[in-house]
N, C-alpha and C. Protein backbone atom coordinates (compact mmCIF):
# COMPACT_ATOMS: atom_id res chain seq x y z
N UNK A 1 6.51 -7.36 -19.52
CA UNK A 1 5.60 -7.90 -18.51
C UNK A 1 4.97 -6.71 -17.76
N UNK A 2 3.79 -6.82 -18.04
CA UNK A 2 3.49 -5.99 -17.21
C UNK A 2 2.21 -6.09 -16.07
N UNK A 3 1.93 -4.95 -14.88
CA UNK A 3 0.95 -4.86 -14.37
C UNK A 3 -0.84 -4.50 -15.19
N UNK A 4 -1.72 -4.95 -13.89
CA UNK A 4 -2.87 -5.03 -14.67
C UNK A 4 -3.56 -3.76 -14.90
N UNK A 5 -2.58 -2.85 -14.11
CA UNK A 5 -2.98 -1.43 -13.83
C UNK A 5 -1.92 -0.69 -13.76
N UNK A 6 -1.71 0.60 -14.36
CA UNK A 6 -0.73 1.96 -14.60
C UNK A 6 -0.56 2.59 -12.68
N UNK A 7 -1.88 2.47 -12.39
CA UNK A 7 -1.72 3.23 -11.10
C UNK A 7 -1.22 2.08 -9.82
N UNK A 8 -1.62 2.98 -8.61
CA UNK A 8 -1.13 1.91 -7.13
C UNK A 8 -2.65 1.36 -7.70
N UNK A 9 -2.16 0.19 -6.22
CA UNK A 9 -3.15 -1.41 -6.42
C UNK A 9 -2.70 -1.67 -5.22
N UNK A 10 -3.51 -2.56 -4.52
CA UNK A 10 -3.81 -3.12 -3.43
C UNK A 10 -3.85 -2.25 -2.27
N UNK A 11 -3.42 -2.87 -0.99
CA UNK A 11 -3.93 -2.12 0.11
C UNK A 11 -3.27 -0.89 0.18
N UNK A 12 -1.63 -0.30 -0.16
CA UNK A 12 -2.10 1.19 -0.57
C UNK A 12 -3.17 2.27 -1.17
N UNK A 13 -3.85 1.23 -2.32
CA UNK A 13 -4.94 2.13 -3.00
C UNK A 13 -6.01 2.13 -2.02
N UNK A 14 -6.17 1.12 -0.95
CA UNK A 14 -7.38 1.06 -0.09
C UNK A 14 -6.87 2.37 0.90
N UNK A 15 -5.90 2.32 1.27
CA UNK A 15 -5.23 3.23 2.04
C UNK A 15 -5.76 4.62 1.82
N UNK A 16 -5.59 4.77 -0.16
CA UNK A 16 -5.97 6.29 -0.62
C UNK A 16 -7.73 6.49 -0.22
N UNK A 17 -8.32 5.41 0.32
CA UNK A 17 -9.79 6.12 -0.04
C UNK A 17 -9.88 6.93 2.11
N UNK A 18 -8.94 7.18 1.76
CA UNK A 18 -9.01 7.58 3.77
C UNK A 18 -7.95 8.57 3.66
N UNK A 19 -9.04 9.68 3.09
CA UNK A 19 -8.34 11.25 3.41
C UNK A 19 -9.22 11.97 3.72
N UNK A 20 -9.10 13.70 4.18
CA UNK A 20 -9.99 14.49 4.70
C UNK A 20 -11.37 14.00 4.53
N UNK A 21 -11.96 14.07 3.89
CA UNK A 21 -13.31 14.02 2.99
C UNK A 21 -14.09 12.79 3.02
N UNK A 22 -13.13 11.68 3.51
CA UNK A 22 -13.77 10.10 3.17
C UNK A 22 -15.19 9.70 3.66
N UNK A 23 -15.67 10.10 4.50
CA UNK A 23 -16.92 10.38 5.15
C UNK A 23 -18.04 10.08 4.16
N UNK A 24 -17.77 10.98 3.23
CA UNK A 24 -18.78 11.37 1.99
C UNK A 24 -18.92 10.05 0.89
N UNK A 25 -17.94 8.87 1.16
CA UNK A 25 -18.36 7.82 0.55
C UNK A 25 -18.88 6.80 1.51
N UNK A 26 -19.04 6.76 3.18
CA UNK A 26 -20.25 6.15 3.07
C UNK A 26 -20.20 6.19 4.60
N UNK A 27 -20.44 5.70 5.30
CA UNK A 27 -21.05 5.96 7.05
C UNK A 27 -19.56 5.63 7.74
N UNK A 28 -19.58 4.31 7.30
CA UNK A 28 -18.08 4.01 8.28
C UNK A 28 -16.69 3.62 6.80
N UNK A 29 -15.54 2.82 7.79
CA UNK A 29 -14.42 2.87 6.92
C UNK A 29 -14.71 1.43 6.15
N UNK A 30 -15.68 0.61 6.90
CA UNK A 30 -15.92 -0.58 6.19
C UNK A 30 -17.15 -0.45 5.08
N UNK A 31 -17.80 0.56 5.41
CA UNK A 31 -18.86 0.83 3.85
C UNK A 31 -18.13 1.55 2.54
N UNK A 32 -16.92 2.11 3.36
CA UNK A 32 -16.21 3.23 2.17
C UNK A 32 -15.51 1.47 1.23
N UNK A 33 -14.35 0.81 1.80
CA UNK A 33 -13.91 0.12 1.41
C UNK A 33 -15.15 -0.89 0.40
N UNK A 34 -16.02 -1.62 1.23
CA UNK A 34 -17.02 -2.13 0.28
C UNK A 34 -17.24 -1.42 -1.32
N UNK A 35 -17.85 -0.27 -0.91
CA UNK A 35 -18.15 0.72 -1.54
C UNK A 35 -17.34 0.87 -3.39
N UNK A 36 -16.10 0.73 -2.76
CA UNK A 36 -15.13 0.65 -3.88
C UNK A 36 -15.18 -0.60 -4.57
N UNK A 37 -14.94 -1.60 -3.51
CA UNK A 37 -14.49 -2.99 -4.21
C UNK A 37 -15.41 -3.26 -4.93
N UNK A 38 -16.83 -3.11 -4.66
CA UNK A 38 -17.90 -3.54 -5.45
C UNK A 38 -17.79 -2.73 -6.54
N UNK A 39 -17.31 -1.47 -7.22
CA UNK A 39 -16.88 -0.81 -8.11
C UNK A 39 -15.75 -1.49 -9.05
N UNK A 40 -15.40 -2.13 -8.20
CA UNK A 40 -13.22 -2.46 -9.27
C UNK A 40 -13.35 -3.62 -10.12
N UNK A 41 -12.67 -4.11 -10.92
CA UNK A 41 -12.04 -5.19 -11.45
C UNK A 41 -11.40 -6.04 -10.57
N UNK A 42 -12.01 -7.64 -10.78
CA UNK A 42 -11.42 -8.49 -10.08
C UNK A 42 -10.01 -8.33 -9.69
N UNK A 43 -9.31 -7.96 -10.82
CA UNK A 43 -7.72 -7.79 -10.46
C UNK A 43 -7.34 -7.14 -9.38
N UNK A 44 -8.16 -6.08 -8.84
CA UNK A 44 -8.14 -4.97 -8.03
C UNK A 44 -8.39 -5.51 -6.71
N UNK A 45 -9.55 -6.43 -6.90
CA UNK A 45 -9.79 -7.00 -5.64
C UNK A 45 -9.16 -7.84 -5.10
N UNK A 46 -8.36 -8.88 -6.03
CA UNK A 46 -7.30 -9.52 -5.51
C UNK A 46 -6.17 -9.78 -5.30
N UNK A 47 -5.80 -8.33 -5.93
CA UNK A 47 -4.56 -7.35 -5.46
C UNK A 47 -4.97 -7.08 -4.24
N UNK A 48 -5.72 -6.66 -3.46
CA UNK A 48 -5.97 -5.85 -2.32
C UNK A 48 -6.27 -7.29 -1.26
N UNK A 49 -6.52 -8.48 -1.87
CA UNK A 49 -6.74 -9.32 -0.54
C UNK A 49 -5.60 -10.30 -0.89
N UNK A 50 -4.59 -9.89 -1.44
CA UNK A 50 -3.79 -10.58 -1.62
C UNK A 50 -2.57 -9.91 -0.26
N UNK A 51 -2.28 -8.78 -0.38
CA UNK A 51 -1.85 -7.55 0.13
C UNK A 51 -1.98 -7.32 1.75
N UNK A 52 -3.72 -7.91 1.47
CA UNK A 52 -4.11 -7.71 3.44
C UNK A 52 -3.65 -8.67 4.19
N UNK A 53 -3.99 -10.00 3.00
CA UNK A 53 -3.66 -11.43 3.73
C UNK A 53 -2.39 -11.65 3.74
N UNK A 54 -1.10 -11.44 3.20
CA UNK A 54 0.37 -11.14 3.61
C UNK A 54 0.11 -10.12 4.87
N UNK A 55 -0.20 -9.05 4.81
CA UNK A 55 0.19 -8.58 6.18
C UNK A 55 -0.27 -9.12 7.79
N UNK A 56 -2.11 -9.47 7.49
CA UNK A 56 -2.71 -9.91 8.19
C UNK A 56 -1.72 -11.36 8.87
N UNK A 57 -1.26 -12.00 8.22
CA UNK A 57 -0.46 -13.49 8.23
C UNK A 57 1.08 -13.05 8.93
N UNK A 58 1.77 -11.87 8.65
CA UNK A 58 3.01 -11.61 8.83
C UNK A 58 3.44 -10.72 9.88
N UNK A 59 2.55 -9.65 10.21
CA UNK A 59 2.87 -8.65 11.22
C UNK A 59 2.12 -8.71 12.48
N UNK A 60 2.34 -8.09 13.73
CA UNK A 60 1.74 -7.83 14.74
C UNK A 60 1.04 -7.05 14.75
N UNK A 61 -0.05 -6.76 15.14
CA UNK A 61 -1.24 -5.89 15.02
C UNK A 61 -0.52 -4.02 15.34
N UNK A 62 0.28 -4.08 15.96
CA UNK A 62 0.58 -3.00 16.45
C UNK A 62 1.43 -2.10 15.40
N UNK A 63 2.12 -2.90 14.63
CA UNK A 63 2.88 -2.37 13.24
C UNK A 63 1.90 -2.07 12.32
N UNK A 64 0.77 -3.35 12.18
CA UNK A 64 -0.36 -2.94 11.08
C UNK A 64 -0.90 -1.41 11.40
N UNK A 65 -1.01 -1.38 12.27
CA UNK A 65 -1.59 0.08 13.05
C UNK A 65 -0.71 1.45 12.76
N UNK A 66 0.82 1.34 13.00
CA UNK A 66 1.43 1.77 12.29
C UNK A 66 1.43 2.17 10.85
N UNK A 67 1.65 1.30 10.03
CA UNK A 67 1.25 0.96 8.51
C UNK A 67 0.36 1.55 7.63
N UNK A 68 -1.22 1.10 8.47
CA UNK A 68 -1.93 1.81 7.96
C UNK A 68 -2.75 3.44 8.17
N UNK A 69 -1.73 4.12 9.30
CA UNK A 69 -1.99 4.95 9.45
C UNK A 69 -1.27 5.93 9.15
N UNK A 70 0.34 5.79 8.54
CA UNK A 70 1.16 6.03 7.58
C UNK A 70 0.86 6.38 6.43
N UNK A 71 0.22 5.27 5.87
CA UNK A 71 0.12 5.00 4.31
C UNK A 71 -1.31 6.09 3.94
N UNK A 72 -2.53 6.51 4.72
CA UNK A 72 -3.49 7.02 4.50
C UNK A 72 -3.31 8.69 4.80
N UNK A 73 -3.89 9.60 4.29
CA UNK A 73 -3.94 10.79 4.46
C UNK A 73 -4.51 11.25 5.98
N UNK A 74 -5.73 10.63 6.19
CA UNK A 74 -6.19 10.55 7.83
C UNK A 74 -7.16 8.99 7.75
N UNK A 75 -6.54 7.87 7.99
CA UNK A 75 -7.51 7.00 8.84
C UNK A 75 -7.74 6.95 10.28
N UNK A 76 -8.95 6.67 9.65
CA UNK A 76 -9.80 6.58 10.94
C UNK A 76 -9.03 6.20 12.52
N UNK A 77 -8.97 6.98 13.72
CA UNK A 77 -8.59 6.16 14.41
C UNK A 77 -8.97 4.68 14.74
N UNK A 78 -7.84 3.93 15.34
CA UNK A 78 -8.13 2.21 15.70
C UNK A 78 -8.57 2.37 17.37
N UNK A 79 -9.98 2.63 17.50
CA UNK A 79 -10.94 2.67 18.49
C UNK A 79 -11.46 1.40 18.34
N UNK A 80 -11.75 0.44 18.99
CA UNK A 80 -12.39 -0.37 19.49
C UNK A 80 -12.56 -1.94 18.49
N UNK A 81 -11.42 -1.18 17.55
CA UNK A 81 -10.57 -2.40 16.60
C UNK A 81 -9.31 -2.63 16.40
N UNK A 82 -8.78 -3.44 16.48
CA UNK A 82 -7.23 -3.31 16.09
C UNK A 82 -6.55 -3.29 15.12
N UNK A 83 -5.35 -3.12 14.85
CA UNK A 83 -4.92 -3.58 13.30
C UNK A 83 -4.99 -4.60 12.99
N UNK A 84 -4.82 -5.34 13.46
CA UNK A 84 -5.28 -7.09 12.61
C UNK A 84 -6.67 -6.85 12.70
N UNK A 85 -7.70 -6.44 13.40
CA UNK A 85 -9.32 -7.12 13.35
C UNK A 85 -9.30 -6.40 11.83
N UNK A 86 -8.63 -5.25 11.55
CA UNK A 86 -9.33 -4.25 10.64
C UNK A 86 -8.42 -4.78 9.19
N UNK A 87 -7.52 -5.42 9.14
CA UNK A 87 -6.40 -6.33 7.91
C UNK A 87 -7.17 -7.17 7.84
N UNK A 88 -8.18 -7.59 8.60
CA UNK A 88 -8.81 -9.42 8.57
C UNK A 88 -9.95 -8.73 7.88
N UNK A 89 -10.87 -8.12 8.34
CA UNK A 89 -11.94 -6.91 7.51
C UNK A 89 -11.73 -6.82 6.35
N UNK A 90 -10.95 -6.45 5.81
CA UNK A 90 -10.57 -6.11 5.12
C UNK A 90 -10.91 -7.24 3.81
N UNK A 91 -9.72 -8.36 4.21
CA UNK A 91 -9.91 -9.85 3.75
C UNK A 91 -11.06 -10.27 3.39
N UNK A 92 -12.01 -10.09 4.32
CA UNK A 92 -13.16 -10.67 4.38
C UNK A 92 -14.36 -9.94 3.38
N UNK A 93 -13.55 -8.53 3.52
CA UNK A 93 -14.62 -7.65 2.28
C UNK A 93 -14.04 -8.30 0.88
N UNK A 94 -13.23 -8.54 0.59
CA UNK A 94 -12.61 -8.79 -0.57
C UNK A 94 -13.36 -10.44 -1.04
N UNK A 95 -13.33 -11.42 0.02
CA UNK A 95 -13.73 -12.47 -0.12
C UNK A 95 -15.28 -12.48 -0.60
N UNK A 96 -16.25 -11.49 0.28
CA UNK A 96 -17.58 -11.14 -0.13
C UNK A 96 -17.70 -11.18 -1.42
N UNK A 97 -16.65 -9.99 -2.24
CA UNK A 97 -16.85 -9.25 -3.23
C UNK A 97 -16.68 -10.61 -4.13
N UNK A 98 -15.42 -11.39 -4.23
CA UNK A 98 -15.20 -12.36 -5.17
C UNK A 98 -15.43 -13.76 -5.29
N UNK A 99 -16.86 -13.74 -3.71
CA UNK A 99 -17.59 -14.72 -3.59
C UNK A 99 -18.90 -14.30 -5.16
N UNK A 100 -18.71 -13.34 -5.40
CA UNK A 100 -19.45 -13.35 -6.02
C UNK A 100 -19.55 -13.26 -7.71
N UNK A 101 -17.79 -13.46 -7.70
CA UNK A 101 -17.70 -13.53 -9.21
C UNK A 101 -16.66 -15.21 -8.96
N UNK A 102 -17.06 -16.15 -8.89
CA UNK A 102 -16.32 -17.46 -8.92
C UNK A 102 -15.63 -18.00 -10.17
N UNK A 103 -15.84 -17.27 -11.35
CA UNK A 103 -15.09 -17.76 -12.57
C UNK A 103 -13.58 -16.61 -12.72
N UNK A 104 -13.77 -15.51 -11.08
CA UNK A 104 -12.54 -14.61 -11.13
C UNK A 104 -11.12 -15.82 -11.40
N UNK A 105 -10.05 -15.49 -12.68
CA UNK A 105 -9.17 -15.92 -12.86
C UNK A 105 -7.79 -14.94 -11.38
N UNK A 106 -6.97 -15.81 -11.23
CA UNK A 106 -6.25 -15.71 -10.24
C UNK A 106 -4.85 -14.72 -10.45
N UNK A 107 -4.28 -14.00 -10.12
CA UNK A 107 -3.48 -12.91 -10.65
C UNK A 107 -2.31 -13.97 -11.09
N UNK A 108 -1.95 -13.56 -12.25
CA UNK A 108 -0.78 -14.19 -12.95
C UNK A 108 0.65 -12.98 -13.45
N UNK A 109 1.35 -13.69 -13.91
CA UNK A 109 2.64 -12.88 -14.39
C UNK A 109 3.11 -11.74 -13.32
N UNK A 110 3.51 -10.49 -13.57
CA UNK A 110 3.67 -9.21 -12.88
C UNK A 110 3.34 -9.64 -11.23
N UNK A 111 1.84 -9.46 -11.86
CA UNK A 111 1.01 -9.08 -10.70
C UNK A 111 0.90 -9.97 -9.44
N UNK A 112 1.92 -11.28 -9.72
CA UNK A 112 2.33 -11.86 -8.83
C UNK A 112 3.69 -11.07 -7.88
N UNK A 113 4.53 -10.32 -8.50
CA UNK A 113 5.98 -10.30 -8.27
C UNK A 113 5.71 -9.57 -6.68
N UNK A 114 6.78 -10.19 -5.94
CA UNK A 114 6.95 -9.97 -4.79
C UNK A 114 7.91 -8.59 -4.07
N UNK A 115 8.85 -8.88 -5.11
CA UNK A 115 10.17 -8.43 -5.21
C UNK A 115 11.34 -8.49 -4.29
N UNK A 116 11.27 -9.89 -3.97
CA UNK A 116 12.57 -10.56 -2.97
C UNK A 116 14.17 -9.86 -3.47
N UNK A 117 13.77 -9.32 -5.09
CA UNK A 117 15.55 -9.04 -5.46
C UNK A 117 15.79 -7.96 -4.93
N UNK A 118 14.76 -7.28 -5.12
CA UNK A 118 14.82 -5.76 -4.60
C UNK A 118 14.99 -5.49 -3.29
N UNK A 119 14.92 -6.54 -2.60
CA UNK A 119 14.68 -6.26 -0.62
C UNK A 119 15.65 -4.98 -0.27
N UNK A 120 16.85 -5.42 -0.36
CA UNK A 120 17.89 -4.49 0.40
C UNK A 120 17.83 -2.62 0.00
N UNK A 121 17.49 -3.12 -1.02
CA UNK A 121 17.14 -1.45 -2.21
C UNK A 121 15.87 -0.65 -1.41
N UNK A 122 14.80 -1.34 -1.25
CA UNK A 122 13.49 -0.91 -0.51
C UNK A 122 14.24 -0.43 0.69
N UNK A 123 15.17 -1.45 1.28
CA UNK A 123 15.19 -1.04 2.96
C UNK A 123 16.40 0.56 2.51
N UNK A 124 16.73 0.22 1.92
CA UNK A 124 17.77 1.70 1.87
C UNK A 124 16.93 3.04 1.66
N UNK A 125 15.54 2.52 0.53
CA UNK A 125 15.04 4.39 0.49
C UNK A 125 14.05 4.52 1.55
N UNK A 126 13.53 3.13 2.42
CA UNK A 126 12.75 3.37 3.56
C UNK A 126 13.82 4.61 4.77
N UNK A 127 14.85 3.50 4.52
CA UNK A 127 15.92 4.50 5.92
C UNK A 127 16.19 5.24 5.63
N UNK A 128 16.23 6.14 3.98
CA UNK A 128 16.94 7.23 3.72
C UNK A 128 15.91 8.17 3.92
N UNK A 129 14.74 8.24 4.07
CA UNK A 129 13.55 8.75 3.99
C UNK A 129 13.27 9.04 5.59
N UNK A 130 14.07 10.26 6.13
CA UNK A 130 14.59 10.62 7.26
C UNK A 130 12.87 11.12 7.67
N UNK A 131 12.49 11.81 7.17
CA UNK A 131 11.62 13.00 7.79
C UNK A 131 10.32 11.92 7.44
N UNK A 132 10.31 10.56 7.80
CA UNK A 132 9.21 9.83 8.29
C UNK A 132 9.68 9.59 9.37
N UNK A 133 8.63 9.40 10.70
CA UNK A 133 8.48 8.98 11.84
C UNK A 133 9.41 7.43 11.73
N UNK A 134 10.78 7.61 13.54
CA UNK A 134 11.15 6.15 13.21
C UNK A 134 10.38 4.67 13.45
N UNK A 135 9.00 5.03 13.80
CA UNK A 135 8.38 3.82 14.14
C UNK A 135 7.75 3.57 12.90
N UNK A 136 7.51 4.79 11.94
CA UNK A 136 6.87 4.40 10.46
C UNK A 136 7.80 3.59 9.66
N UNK A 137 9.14 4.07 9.56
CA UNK A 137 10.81 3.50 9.34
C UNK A 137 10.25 2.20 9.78
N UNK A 138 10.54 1.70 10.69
CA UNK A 138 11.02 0.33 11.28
C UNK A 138 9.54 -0.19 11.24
N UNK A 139 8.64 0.05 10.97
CA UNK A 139 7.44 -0.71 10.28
C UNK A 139 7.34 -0.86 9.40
N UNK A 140 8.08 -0.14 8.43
CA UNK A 140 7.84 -0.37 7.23
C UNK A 140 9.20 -1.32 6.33
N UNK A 141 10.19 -1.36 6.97
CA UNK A 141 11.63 -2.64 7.26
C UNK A 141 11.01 -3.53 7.72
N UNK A 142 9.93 -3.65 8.84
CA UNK A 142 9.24 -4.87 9.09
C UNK A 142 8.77 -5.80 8.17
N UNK A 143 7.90 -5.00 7.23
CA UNK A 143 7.04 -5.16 6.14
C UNK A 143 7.76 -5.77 4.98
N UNK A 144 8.79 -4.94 5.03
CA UNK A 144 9.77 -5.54 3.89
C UNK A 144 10.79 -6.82 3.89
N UNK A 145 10.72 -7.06 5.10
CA UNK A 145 11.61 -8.62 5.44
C UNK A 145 10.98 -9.49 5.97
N UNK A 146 9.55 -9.12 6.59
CA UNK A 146 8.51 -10.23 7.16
C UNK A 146 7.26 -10.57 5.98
N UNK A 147 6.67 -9.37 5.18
CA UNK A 147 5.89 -9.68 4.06
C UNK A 147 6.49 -9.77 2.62
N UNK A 148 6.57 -8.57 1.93
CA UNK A 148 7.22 -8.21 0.51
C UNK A 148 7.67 -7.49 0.80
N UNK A 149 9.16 -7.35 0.00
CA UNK A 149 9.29 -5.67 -0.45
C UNK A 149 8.85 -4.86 -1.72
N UNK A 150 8.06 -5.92 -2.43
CA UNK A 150 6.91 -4.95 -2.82
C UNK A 150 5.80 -4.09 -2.18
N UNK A 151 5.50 -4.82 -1.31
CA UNK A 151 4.46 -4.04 -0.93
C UNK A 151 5.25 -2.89 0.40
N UNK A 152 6.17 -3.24 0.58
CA UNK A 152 6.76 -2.19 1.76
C UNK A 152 7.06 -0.94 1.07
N UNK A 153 7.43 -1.33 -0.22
CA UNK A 153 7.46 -0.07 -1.13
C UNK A 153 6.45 0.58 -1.37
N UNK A 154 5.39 -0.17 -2.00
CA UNK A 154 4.35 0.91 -2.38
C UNK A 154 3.63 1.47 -1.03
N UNK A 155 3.74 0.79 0.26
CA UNK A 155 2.99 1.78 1.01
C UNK A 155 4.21 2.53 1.87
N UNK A 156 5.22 2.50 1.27
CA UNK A 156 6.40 3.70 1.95
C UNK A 156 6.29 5.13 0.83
N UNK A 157 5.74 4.88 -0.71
CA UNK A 157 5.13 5.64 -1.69
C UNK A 157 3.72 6.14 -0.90
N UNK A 158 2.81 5.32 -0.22
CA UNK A 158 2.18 6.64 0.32
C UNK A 158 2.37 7.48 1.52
N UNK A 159 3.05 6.53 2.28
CA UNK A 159 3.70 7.47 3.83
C UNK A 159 4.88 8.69 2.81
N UNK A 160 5.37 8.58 2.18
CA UNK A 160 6.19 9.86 1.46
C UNK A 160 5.54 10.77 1.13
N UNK A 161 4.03 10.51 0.16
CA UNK A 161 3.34 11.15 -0.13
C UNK A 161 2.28 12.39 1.18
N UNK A 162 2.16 11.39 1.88
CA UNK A 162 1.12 12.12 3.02
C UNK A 162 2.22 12.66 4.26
N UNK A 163 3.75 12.62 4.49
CA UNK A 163 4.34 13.26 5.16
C UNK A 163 4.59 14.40 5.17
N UNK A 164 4.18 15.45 6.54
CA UNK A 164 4.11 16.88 6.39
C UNK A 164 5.85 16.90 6.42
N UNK A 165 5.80 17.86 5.33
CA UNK A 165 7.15 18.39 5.16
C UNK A 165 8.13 17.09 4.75
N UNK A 166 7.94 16.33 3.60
CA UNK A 166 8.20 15.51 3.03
C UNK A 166 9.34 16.12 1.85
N UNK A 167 10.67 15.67 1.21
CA UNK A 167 11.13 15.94 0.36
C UNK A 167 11.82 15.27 -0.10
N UNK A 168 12.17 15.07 -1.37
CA UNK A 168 12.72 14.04 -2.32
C UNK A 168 14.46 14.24 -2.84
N UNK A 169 15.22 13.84 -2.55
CA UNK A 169 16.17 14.47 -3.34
C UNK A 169 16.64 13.94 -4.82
N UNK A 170 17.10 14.21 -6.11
CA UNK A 170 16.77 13.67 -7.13
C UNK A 170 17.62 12.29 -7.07
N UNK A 171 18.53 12.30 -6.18
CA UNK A 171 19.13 10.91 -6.32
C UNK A 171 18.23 9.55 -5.24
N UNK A 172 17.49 9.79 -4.22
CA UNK A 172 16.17 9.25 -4.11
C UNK A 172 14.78 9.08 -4.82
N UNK A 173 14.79 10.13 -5.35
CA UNK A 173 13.81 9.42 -6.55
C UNK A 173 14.03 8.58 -7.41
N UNK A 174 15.15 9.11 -8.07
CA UNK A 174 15.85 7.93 -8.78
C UNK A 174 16.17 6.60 -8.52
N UNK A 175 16.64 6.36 -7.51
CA UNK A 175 16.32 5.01 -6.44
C UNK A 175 15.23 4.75 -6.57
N UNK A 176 14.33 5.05 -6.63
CA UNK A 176 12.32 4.36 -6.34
C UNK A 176 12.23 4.23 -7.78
N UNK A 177 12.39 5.05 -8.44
CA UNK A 177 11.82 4.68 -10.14
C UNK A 177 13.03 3.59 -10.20
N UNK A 178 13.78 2.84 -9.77
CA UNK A 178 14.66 2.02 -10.14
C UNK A 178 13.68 1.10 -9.64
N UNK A 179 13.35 1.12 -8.31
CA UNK A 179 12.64 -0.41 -7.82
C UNK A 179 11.15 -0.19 -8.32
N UNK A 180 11.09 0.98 -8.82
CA UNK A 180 9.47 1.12 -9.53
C UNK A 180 9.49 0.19 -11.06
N UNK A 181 10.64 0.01 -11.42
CA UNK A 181 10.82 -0.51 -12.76
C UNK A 181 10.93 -1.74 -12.89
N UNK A 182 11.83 -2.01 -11.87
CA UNK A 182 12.39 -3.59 -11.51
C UNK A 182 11.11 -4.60 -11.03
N UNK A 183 9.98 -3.97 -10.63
CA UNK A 183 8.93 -4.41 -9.95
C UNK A 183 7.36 -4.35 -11.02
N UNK A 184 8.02 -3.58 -12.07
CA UNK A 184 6.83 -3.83 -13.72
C UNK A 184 6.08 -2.77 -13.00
N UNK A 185 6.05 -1.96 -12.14
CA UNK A 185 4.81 -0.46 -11.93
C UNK A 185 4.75 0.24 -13.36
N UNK A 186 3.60 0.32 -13.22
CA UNK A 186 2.91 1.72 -14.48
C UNK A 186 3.24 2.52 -14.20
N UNK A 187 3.28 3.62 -14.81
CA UNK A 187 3.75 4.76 -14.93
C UNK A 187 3.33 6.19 -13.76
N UNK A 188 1.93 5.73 -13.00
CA UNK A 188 2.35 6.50 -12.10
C UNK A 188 2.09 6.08 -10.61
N UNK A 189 2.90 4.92 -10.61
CA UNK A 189 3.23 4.67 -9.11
C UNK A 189 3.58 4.97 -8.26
N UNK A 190 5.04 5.65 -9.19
CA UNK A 190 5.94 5.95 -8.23
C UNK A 190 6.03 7.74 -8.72
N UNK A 191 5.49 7.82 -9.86
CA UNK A 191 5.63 9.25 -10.37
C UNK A 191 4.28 10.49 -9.89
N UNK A 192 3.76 9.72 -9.01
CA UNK A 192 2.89 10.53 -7.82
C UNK A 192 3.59 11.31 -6.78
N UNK A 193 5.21 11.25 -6.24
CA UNK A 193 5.77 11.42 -5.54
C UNK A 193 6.69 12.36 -6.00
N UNK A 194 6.36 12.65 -7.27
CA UNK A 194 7.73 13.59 -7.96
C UNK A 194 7.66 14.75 -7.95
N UNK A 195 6.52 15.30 -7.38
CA UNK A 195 6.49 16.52 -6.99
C UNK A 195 7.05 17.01 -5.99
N UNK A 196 7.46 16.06 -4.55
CA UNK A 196 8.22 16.11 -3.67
C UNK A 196 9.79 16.36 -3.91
N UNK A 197 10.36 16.01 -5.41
CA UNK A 197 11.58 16.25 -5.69
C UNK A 197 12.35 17.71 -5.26
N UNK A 198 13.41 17.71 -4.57
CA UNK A 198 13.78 18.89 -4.44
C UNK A 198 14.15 19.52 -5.68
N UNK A 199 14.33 20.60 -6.51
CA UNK A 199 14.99 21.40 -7.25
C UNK A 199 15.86 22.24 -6.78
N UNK A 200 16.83 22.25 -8.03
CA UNK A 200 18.35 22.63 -7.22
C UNK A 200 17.87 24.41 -7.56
């Protein structure tokens, strides 16, 4: 069984288009996001409003804020929007996009999985994953017992990734490629992060 895609998907991948440079795809953070979706495969798009609308539905704006400023290399500050206005945005770009393909078929198999088995496993490499901020920690345990712990995983895969002075030890990696497996990820989901591995 597998996913519809090898790489991340949903609102982590929206996450990736908000690093140094993002500017250069389009005026604001809502033309960059457009920008893409109108580029992707339906699957992509409803991975990503599948993703917003669990969080948008499950968390307090103030964790989303958290979350997504974790998961991105530099987003934008939340000036004169909040984390929910900007999770609902989000939604609503996605809805645009697949207002406009109406014969889009609806994500099936994999690309449904939530990963309820995995919960306790997620919350162990969130907490073991010391040298993230504890409000990123306990937002991202939020995420994992109030939305998925799929998705608490893949965007604790990009807060690992974008943490200064971030490091892996090989028996934590090994842990993530366990729930990277258990959860049908392609091959480099979780193997974006393996450069962080310590060597003995």
């Amino acid at each position: 069984m597998q996913r519809f895609t090898a790489f991340g998907f949903g609102v982590p991948w929206v996450m990736g288009f908000f690093h140094q440079d993002w500017i250069h795809d389009g005026p604001t953070a809502v033309d960059v996001v457009a920008k893409h979706l109108a580029e992707e495969s339906d699957e992509e798009v409803l991975a990503v409003r599948r993703d917003a609308h669990t969080l948008a539905g499950h968390l307090p704006s103030e964790t989303l804020e958290v979350l997504w400023t974790a998961g991105a290399q530099y987003m934008p500050g939340f000036v004169g929007i909040t984390g929910a206005e900007w999770t609902e945005t989000v939604v609503g770009l996605c809805d645009a996009r697949l207002s406009e393909r109406p014969d889009a078929r609806p994500l099936t198999g994999a690309d449904t999985e939530d990963g309820w088995s995995q919960r306790e496993a997620v919350v162990a490499e969130i907490e073991r994953a010391g040298f993230l901020a504890a409000e990123v920690r306990a937002a991202l345990v939020e995420c994992a017992r109030h939305c998925t712990p799929d998705l608490a995983f893949r965007v604790l895969l990009n807060a690992v990734e974008h943490a200064p002075g971030a490091t892996l030890s090989p028996e934590q990696y090994q842990g993530m490629e366990a729930i990277g497996t258990a959860l049908h990820y392609g091959e480099f989901v979780v193997d974006r992060v393996r450069f962080l591995v310590e060597t003995p």
